[in-house]
N, C-alpha and C. Protein backbone atom coordinates (compact mmCIF):
# COMPACT_ATOMS: atom_id res chain seq x y z
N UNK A 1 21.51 155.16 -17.38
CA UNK A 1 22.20 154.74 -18.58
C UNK A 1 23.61 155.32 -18.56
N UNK A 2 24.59 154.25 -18.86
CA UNK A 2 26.04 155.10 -18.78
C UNK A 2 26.37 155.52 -20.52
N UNK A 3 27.61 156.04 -20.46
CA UNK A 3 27.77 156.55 -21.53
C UNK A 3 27.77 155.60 -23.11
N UNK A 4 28.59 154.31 -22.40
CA UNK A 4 28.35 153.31 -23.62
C UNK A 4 27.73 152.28 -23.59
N UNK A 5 26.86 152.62 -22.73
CA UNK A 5 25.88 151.73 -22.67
C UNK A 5 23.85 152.06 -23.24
N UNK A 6 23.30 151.54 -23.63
CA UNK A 6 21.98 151.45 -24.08
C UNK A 6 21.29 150.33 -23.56
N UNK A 7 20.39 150.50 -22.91
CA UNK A 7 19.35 149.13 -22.13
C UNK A 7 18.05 150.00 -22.56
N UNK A 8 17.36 149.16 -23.05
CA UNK A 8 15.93 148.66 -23.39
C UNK A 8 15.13 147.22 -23.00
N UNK A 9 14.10 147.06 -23.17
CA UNK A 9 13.50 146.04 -23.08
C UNK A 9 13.20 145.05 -24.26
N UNK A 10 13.26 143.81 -24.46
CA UNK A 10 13.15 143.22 -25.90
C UNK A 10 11.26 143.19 -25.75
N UNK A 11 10.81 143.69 -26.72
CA UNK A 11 9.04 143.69 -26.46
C UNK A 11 8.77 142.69 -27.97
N UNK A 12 8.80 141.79 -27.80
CA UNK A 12 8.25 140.76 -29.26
C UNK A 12 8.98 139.59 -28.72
N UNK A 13 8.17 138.58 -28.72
CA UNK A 13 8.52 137.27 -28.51
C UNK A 13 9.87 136.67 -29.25
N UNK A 14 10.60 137.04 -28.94
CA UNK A 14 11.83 135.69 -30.06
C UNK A 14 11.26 134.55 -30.45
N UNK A 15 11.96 134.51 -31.86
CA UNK A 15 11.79 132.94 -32.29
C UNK A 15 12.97 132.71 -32.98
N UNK A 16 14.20 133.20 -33.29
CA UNK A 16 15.42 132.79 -33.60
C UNK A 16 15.95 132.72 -32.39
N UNK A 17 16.73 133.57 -31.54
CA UNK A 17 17.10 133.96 -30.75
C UNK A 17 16.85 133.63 -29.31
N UNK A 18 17.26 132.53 -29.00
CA UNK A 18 16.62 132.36 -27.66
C UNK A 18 17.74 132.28 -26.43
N UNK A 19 18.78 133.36 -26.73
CA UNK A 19 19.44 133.56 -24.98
C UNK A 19 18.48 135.19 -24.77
N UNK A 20 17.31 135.29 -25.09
CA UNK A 20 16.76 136.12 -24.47
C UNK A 20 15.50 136.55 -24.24
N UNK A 21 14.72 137.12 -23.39
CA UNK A 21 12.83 136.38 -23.79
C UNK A 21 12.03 137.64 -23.76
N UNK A 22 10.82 137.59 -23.75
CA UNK A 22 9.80 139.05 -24.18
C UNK A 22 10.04 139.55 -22.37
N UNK A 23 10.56 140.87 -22.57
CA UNK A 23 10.37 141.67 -21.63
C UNK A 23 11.84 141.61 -20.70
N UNK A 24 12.25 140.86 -21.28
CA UNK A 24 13.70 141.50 -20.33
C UNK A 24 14.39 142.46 -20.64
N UNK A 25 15.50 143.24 -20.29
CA UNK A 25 15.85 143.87 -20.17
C UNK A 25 17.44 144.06 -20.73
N UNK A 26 18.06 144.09 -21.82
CA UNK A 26 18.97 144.15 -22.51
C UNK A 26 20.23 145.17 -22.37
N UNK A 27 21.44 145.32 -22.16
CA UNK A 27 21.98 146.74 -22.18
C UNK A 27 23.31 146.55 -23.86
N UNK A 28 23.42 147.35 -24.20
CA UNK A 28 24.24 147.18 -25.86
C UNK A 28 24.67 148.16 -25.83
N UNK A 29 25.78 148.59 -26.48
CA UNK A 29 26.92 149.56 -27.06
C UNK A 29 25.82 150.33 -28.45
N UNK A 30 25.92 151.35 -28.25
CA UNK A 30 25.59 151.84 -29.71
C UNK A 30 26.34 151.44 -30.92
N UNK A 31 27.00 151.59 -30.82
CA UNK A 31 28.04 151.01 -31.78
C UNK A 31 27.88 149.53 -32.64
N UNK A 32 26.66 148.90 -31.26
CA UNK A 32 26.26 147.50 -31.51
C UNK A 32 25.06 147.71 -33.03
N UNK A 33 24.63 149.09 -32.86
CA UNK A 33 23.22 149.27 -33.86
C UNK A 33 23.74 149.09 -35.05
N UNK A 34 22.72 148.25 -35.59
CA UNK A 34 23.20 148.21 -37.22
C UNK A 34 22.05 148.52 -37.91
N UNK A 35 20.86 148.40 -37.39
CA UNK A 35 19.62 149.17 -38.15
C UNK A 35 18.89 149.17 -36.76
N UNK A 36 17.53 149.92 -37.29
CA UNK A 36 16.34 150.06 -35.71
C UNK A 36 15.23 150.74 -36.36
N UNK A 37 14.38 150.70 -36.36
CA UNK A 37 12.95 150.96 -36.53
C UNK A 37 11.87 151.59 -35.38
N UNK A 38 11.09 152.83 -36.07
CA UNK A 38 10.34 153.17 -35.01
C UNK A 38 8.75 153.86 -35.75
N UNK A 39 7.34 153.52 -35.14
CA UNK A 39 6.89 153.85 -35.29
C UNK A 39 6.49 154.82 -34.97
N UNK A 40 5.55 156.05 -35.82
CA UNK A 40 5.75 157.57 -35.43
C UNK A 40 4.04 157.91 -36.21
N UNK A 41 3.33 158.03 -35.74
CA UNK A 41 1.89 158.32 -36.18
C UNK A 41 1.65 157.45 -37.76
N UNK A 42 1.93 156.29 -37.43
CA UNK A 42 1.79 155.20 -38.13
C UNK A 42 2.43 154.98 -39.56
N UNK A 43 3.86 155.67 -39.03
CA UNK A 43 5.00 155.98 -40.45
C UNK A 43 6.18 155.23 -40.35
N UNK A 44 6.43 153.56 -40.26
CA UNK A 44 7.68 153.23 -39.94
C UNK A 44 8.67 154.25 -40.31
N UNK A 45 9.38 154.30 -39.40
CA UNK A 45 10.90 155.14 -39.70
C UNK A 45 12.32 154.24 -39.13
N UNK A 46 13.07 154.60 -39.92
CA UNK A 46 14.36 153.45 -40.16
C UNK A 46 13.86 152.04 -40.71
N UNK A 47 14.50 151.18 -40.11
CA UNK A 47 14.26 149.88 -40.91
C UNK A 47 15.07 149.63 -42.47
N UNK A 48 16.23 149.81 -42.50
CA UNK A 48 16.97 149.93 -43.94
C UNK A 48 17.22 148.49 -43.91
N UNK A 49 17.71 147.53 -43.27
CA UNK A 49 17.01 146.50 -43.59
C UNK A 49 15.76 145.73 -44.35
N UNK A 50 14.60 145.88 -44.49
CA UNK A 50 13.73 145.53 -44.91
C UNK A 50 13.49 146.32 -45.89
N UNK A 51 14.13 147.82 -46.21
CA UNK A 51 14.66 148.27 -47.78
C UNK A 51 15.18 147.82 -48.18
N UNK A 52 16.21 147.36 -47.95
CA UNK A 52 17.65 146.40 -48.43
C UNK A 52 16.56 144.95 -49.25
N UNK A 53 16.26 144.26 -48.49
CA UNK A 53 15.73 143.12 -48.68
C UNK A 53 14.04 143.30 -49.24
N UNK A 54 13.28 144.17 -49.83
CA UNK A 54 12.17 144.66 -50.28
C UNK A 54 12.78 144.70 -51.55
N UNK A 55 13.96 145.41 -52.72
CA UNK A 55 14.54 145.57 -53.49
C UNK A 55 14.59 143.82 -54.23
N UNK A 56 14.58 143.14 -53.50
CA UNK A 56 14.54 141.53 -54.16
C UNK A 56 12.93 140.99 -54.25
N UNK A 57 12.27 141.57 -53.13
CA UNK A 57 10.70 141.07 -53.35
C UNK A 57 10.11 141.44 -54.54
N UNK A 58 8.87 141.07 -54.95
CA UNK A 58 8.06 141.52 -55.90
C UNK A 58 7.54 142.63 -55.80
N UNK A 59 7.45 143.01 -56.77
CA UNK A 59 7.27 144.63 -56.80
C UNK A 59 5.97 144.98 -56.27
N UNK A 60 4.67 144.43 -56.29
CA UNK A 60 3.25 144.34 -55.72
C UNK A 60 3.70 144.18 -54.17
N UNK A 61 4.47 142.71 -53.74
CA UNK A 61 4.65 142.39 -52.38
C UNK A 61 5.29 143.87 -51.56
N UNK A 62 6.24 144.30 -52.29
CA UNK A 62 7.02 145.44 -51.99
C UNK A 62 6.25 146.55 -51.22
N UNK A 63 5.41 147.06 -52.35
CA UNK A 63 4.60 148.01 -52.37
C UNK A 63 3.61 147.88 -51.46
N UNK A 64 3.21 146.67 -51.15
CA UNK A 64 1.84 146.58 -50.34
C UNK A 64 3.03 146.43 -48.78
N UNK A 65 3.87 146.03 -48.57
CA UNK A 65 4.59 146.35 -47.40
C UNK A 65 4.90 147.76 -46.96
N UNK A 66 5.48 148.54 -47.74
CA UNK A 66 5.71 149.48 -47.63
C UNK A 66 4.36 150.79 -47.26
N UNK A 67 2.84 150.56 -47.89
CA UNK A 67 2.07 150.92 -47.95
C UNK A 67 1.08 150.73 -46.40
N UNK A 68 1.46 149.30 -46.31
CA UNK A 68 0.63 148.97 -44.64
C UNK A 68 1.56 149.75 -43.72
N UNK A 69 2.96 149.78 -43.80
CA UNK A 69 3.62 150.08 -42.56
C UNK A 69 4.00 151.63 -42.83
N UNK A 70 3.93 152.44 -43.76
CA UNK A 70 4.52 153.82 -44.42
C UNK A 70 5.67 153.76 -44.37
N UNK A 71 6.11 152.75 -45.06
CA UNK A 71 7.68 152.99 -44.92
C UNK A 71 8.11 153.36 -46.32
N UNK A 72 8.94 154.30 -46.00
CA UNK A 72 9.67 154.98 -47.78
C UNK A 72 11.00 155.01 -47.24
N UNK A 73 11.46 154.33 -48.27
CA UNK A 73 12.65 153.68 -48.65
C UNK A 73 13.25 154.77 -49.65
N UNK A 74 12.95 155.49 -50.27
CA UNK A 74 13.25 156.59 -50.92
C UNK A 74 14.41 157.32 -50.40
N UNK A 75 14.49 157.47 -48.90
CA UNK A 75 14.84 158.96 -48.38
C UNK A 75 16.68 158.08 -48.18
C-alpha cells in the first residue's frame, strides 16, 4: 500500500454501480472516504450515513435497525 493510496476488495455484489464487481480489487485516496462501516463482535461501528438517513425513518423502523445491527447513533 503506498502512502495515498488504499486498496481493498469490493465483497457485496453491486447493484447500482456497475464499473465494478464482487471481489475485485479497488485502490482510493483516503481522502476519497466519506463514511465506512465495520463490524466488531456484532456492533456496527461507523456508518453515519444510515444515522443521517434513520433520523427520517419511523421511529419503530429506526429502532429495530439500529437494534439488529447495534448501531448507536448517539456517539
Amino acid at each position: 500500500m503506498s502512502a495515498s493510496n488504499i486498496f481493498d476488495a469490493i465483497n457485496n455484489t453491486p447493484r447500482v454501480v456497475h464499473s465494478v464487481k464482487l471481489g475485485q480489487t479497488i485502490a482510493f485516496a483516503q481522502s476519497d472516504i466519506v463514511d465506512w462501516l465495520y463490524i466488531e463482535n456484532g456492533i456496527m461501528r461507523g456508518n453515519y450515513t444510515a444515522c443521517a438517513l434513520l433520523k427520517s425513518a419511523p421511529k419503530n423502523e429506526a429502532e429495530e435497525f439500529k437494534k439488529i445491527f447495534g448501531l448507536n447513533c448517539d456517539l
